[in-house]
Protein backbone atom coordinates (compact mmCIF):
# COMPACT_ATOMS: atom_id res chain seq x y z
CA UNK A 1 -40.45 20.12 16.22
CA UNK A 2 -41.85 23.33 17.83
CA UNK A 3 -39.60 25.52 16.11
CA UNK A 4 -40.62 26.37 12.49
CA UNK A 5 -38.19 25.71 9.72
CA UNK A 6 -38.04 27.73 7.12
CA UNK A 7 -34.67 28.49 5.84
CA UNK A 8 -35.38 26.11 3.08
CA UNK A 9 -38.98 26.29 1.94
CA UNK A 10 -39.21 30.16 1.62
CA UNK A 11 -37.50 33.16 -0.21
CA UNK A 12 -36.86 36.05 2.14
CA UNK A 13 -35.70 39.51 1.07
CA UNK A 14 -33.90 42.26 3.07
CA UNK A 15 -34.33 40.19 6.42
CA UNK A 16 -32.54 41.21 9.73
CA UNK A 17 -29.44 39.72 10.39
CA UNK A 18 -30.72 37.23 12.72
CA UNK A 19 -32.86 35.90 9.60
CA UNK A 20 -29.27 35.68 8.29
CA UNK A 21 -27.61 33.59 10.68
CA UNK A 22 -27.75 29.42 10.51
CA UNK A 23 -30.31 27.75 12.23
CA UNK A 24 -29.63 24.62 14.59
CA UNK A 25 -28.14 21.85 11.93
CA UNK A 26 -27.53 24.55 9.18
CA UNK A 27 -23.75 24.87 8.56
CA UNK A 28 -22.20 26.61 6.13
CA UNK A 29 -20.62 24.76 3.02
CA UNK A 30 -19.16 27.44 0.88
CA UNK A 31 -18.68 31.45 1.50
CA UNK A 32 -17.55 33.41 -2.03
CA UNK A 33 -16.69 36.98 -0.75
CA UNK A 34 -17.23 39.13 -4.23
CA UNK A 35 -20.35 38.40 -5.94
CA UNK A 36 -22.72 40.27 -7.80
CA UNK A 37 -26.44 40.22 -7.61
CA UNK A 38 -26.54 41.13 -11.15
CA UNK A 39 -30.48 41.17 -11.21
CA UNK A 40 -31.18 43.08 -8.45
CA UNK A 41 -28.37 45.05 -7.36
CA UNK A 42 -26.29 45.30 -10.58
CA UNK A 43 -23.44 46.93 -10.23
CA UNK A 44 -22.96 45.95 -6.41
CA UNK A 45 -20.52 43.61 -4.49
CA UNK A 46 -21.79 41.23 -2.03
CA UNK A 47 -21.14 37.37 -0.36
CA UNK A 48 -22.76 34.92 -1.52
CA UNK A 49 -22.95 31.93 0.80
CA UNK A 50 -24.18 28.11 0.04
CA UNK A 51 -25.35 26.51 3.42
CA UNK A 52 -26.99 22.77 3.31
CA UNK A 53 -30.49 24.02 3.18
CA UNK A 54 -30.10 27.95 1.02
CA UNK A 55 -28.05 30.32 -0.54
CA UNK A 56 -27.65 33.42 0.96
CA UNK A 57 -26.54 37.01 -0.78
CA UNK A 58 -26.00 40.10 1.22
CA UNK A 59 -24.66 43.22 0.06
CA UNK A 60 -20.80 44.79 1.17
CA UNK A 61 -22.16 48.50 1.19
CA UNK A 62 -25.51 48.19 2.83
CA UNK A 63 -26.01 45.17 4.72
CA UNK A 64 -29.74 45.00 5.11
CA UNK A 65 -29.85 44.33 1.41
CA UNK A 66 -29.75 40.26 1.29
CA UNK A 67 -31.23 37.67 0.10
CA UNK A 68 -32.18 34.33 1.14
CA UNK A 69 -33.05 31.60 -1.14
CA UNK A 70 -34.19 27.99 -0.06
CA UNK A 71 -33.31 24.93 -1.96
CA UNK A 72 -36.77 24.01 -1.50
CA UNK A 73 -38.30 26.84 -4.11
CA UNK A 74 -34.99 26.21 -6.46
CA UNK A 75 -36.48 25.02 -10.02
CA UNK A 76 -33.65 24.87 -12.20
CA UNK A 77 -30.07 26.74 -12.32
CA UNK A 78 -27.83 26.99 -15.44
CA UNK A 79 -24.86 28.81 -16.32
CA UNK A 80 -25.28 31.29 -19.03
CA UNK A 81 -24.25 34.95 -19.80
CA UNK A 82 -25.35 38.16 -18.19
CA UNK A 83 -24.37 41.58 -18.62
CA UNK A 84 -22.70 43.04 -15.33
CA UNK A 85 -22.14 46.93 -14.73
CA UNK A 86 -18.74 45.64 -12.86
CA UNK A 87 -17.42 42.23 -15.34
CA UNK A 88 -19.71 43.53 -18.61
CA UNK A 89 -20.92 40.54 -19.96
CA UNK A 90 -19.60 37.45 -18.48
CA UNK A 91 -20.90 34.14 -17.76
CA UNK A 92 -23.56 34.23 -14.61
CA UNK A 93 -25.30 31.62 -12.27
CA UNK A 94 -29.21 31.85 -13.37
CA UNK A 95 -31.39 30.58 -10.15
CA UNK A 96 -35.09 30.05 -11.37
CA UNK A 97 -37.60 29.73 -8.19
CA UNK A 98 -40.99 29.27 -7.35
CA UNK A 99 -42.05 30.90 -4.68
CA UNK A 100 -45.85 31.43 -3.00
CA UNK A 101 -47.06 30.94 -6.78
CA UNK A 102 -44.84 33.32 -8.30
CA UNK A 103 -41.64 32.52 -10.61
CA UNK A 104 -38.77 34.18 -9.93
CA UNK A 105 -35.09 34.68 -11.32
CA UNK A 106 -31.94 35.49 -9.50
CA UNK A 107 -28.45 36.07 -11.39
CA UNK A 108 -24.86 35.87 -9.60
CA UNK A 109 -21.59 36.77 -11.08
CA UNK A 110 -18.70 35.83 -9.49
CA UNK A 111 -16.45 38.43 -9.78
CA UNK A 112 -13.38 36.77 -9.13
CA UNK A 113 -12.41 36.04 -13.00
CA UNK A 114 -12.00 32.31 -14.07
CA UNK A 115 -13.76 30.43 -11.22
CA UNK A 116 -16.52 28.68 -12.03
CA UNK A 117 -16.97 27.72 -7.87
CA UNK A 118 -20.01 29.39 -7.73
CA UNK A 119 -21.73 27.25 -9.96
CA UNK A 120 -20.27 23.99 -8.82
CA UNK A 121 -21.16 24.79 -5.68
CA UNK A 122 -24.73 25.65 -5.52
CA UNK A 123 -25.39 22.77 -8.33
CA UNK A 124 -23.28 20.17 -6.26
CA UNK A 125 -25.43 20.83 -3.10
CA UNK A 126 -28.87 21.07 -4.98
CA UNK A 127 -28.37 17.62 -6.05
CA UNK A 128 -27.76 16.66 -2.90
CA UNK A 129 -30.35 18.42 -1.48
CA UNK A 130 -32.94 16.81 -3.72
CA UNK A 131 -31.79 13.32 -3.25
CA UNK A 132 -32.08 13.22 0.44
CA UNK A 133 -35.78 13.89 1.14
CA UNK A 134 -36.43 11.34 3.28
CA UNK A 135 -34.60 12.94 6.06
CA UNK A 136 -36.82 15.97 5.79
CA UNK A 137 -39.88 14.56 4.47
CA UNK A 138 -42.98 12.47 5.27
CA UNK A 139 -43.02 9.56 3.05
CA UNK A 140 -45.66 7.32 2.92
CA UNK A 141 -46.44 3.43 0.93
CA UNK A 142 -42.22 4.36 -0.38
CA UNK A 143 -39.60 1.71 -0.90
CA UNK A 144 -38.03 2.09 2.13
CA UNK A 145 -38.21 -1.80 3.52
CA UNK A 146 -36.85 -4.95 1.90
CA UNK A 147 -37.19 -8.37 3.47
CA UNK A 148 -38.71 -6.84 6.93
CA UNK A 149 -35.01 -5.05 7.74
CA UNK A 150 -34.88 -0.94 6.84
CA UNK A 151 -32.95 0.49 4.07
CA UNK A 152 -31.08 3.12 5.99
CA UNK A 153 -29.99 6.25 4.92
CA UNK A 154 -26.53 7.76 5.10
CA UNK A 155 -25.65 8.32 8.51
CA UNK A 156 -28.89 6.86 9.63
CA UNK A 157 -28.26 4.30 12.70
CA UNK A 158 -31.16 2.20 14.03
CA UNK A 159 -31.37 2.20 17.66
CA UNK A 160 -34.36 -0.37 18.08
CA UNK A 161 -36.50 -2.39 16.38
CA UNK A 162 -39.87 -2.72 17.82
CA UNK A 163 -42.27 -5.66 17.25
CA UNK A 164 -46.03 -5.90 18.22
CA UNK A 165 -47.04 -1.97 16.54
CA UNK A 166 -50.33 -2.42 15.34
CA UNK A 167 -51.10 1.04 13.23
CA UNK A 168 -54.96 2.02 13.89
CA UNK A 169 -55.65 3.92 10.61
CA UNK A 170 -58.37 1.02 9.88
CA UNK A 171 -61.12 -0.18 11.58
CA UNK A 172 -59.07 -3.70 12.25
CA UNK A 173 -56.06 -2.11 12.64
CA UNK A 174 -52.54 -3.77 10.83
CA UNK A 175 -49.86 -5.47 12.68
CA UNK A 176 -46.37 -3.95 12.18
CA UNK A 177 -43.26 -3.43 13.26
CA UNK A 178 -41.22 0.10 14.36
CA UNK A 179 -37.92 1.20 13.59
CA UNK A 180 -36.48 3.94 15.96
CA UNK A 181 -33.51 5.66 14.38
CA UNK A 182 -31.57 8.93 14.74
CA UNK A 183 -33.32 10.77 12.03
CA UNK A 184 -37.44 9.14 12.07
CA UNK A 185 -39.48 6.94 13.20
CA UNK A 186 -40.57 4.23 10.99
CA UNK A 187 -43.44 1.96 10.75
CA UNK A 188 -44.51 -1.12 8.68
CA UNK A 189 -47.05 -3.77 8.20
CA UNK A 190 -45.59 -7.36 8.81
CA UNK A 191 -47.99 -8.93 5.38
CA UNK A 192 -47.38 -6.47 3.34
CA UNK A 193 -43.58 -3.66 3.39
CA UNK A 194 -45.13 -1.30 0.85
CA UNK A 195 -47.54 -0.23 3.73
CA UNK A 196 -45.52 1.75 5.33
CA UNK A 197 -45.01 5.40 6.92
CA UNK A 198 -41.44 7.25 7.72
CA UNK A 199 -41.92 9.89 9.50
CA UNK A 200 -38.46 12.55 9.93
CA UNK A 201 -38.59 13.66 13.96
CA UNK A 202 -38.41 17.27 11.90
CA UNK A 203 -41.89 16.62 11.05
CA UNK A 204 -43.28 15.56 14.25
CA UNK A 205 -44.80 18.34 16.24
CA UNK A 206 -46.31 15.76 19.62
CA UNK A 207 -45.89 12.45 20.87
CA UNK A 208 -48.11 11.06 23.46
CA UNK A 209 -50.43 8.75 24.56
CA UNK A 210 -54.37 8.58 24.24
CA UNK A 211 -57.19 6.76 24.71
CA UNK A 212 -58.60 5.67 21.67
CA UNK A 213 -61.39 2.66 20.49
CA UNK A 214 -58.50 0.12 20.81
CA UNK A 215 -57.37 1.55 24.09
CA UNK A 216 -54.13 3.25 24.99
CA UNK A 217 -52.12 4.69 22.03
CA UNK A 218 -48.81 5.88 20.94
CA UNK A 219 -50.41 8.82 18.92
CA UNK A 220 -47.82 11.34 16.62
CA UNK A 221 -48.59 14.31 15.20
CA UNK A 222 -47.21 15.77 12.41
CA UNK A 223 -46.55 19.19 11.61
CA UNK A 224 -49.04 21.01 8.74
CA UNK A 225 -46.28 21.00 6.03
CA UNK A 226 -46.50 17.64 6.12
CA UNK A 227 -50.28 17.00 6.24
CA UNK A 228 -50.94 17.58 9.40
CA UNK A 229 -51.53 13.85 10.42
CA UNK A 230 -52.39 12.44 13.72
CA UNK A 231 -51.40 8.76 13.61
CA UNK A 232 -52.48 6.36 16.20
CA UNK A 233 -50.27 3.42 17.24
CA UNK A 234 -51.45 0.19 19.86
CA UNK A 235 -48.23 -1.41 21.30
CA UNK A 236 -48.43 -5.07 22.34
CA UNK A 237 -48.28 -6.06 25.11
CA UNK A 238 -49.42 -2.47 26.48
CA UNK A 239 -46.74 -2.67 28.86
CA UNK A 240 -44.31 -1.91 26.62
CA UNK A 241 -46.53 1.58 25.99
CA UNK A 242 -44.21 3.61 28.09
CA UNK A 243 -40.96 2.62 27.43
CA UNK A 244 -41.86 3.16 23.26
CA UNK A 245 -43.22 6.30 24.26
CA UNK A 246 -39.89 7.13 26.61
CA UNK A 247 -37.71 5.63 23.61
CA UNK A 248 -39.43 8.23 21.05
CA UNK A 249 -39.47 10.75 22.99
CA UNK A 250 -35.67 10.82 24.28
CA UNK A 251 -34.77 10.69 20.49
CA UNK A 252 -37.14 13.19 19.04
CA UNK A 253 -35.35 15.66 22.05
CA UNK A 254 -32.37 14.49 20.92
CA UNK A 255 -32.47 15.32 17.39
CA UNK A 256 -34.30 18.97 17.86
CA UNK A 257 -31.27 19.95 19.60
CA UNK A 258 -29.41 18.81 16.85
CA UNK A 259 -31.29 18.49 13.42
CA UNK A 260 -29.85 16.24 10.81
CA UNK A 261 -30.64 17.49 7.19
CA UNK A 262 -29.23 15.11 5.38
CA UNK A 263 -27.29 17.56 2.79
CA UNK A 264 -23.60 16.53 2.32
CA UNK A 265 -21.17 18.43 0.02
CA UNK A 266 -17.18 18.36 -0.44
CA UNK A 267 -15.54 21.21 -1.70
CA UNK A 268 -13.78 20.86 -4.54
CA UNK A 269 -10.11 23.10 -4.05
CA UNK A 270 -9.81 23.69 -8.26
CA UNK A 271 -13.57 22.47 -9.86
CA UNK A 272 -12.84 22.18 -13.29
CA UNK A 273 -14.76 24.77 -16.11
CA UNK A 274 -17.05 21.43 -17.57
CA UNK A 275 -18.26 20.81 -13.90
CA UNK A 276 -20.79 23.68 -15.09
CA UNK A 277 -23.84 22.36 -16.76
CA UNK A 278 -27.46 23.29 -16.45
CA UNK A 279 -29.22 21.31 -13.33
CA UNK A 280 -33.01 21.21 -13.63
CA UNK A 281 -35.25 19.69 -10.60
CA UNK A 282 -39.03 18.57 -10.51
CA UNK A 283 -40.36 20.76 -8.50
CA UNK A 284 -42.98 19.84 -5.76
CA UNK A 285 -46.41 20.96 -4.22
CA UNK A 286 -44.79 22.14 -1.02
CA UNK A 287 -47.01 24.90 0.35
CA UNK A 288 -44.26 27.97 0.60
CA UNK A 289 -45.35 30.51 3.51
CA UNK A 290 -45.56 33.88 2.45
CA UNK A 291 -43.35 35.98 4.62
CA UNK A 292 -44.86 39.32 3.89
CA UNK A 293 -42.04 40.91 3.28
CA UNK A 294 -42.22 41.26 -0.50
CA UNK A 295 -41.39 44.84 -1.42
CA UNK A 296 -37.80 43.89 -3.21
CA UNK A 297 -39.75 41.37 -5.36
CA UNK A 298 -40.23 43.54 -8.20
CA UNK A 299 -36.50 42.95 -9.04
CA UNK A 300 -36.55 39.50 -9.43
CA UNK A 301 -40.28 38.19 -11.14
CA UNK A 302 -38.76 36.23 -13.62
CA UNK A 303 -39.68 37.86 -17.04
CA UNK A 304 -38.20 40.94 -15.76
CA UNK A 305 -41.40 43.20 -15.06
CA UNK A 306 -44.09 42.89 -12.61
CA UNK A 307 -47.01 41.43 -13.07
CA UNK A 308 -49.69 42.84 -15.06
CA UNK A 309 -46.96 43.86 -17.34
CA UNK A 310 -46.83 42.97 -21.60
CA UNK A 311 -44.72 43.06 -24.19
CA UNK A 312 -45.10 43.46 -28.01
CA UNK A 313 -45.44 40.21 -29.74
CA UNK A 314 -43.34 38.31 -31.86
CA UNK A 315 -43.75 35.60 -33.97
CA UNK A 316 -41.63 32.11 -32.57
CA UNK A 317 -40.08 29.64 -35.14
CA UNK A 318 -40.19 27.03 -32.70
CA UNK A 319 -43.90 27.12 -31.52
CA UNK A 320 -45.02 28.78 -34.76
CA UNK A 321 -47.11 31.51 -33.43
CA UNK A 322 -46.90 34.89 -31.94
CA UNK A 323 -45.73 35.07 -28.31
CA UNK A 324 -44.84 37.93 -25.90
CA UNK A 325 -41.39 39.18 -26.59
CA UNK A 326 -38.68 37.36 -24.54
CA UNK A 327 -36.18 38.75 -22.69
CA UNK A 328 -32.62 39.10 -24.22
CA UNK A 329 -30.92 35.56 -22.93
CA UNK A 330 -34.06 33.45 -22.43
CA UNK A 331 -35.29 31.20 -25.29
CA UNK A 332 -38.56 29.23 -25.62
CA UNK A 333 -36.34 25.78 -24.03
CA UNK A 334 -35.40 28.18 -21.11
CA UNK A 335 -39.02 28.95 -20.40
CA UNK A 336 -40.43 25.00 -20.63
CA UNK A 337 -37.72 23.86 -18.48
CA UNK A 338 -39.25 26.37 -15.35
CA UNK A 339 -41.82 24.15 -15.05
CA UNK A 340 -45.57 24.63 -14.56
């Protein structure tokens, strides 16, 4: 897709409304309409927001103060208390990110006593988030084909199944077989399943044809977030070439005017309190862009001081040495379970 996406790889701060705004198949699962952003704006009422790919804060009084935070740079979230200028201390949704190499924290109190739908909500939809990758994400060699038929995803519907694909990543090429589908395009060798590539249309940047060593190709390139691979496909008999290439093409269109994410979430009307546990997710080595915009970041590093910046030391039970002072809230186990 020519357009970038970014909503849920990046953290953006104080963004222009536009920024704001969902992006072609974002939709909006949950709106909470008095929140706190206890770390950075304590003391301030806001709405906080849960769409399928971020979660979104902007401030009631001064509307370019916001916040947008992609499930992508989410490391862990857990419920714990916080000390608000407008609830005092009350329990809090801690968001711990990684973002362009940096770690950073984000607390929300809902301010709206005795609903815990602010946690539910964000955890519910992270989960979901993580488990459907493959709709957003180049996979390659994964268990995606059993006995030569795909393993679809939900919602996934295979419009044709395409024999004769020989992939050319090896001198000999390998034989194969496409599957065209409403969400990728996927590809696999007929001798052996576990050589295999799915490729999410939201990863594709080109499909076309080209001459190569084996002659006419189906070649697809993917965008840089995903590796930036240019894969080279000989369909037999090669007059079949065009029609594949109008087939892909028609529903690569079709889906960039319409982007399926994959992220499904149903609100629950009355979650109850021991929905709320901590959630904790292996992060990845997705590059994050930098957006530039990094002045509010101060706020949010996630020992609570810039960097550069040390404490006394203390000496730890657990670890049995001296460490920096932590802040009041976090323990040792807090710290570990950020991730590395």
């Amino acid at each position: 897709m020519n357009e970038d996406i970014w909503q849920d790889r990046e953290i953006r701060f104080d963004v222009s409304f536009n920024h704001l705004k969902p992006r072609r198949g974002e939709v909006e699962i949950d709106s909470i309409n008095s929140v706190e952003d206890t770390k950075g704006n304590n003391g301030e009422r806001g709405a906080l927001s849960v769409t399928n790919l971020r979660i979104i804060w902007c401030s009631h009084k001064t509307p370019k103060t916001n916040l947008s935070i992609g499930f992508g740079c989410v490391v862990s979230t857990a419920a714990r208390t916080a000390s608000s200028k407008l609830r005092g201390n009350t329990q809090a949704l801690y968001v711990m990110t990684k973002y362009n190499g940096s770690r950073f924290e984000f607390i929300f109190t809902n301010l709206v006593k005795g609903s815990p739908r602010i946690f539910t909500t964000v955890q519910a939809v992270l989960r979901s988030y993580e488990t459907t990758k493959l709709y957003r994400e180049l996979k390659l060699r994964g268990a995606i084909v059993k006995d030569k038929q795909l393993l679809t995803l939900p919602d996934e519907v295979i419009y044709n199944k395409i024999d004769g694909i020989w992939n050319l990543s090896s001198d000999q090429g390998n034989l194969g077989t496409f599957f065209l589908t409403n969400v990728r395009l996927v590809w696999h060798a007929n001798l052996a399943e576990n050589f295999n590539v799915s490729i999410p249309y939201l990863q594709i940047n080109s499909v076309r044809v080209r001459d190569s060593k084996f002659g006419s190709a189906l070649v697809v390139e993917t965008s840089q977030r995903s590796g930036g691979f240019v894969l080279g496909f000989r369909v037999d008999p090669v007059e079949k070439l065009n029609a594949v290439l109008k087939e892909v093409k028609n529903l690569f269109d079709t889906y960039s005017k319409s982007p399926v994410f994959g992220v499904k979430f149903t609100l629950e009307a009355n979650p109850p309190p021991s929905a709320i546990q901590k959630v904790e997710r292996k992060f990845d080595d997705v590059e994050i862009i930098e957006d530039g915009h990094i002045d509010a970041l101060a706020a949010y590093y996630a020992d609570g001081e810039g960097p550069g910046t040390d404490r006394e030391p203390v000496y730890s039970p657990a670890l049995g040495l001296a460490v920096e002072q932590l802040k009041t809230g976090i323990t040792i186990e807090d710290l570990w379970a950020i991730g590395v």
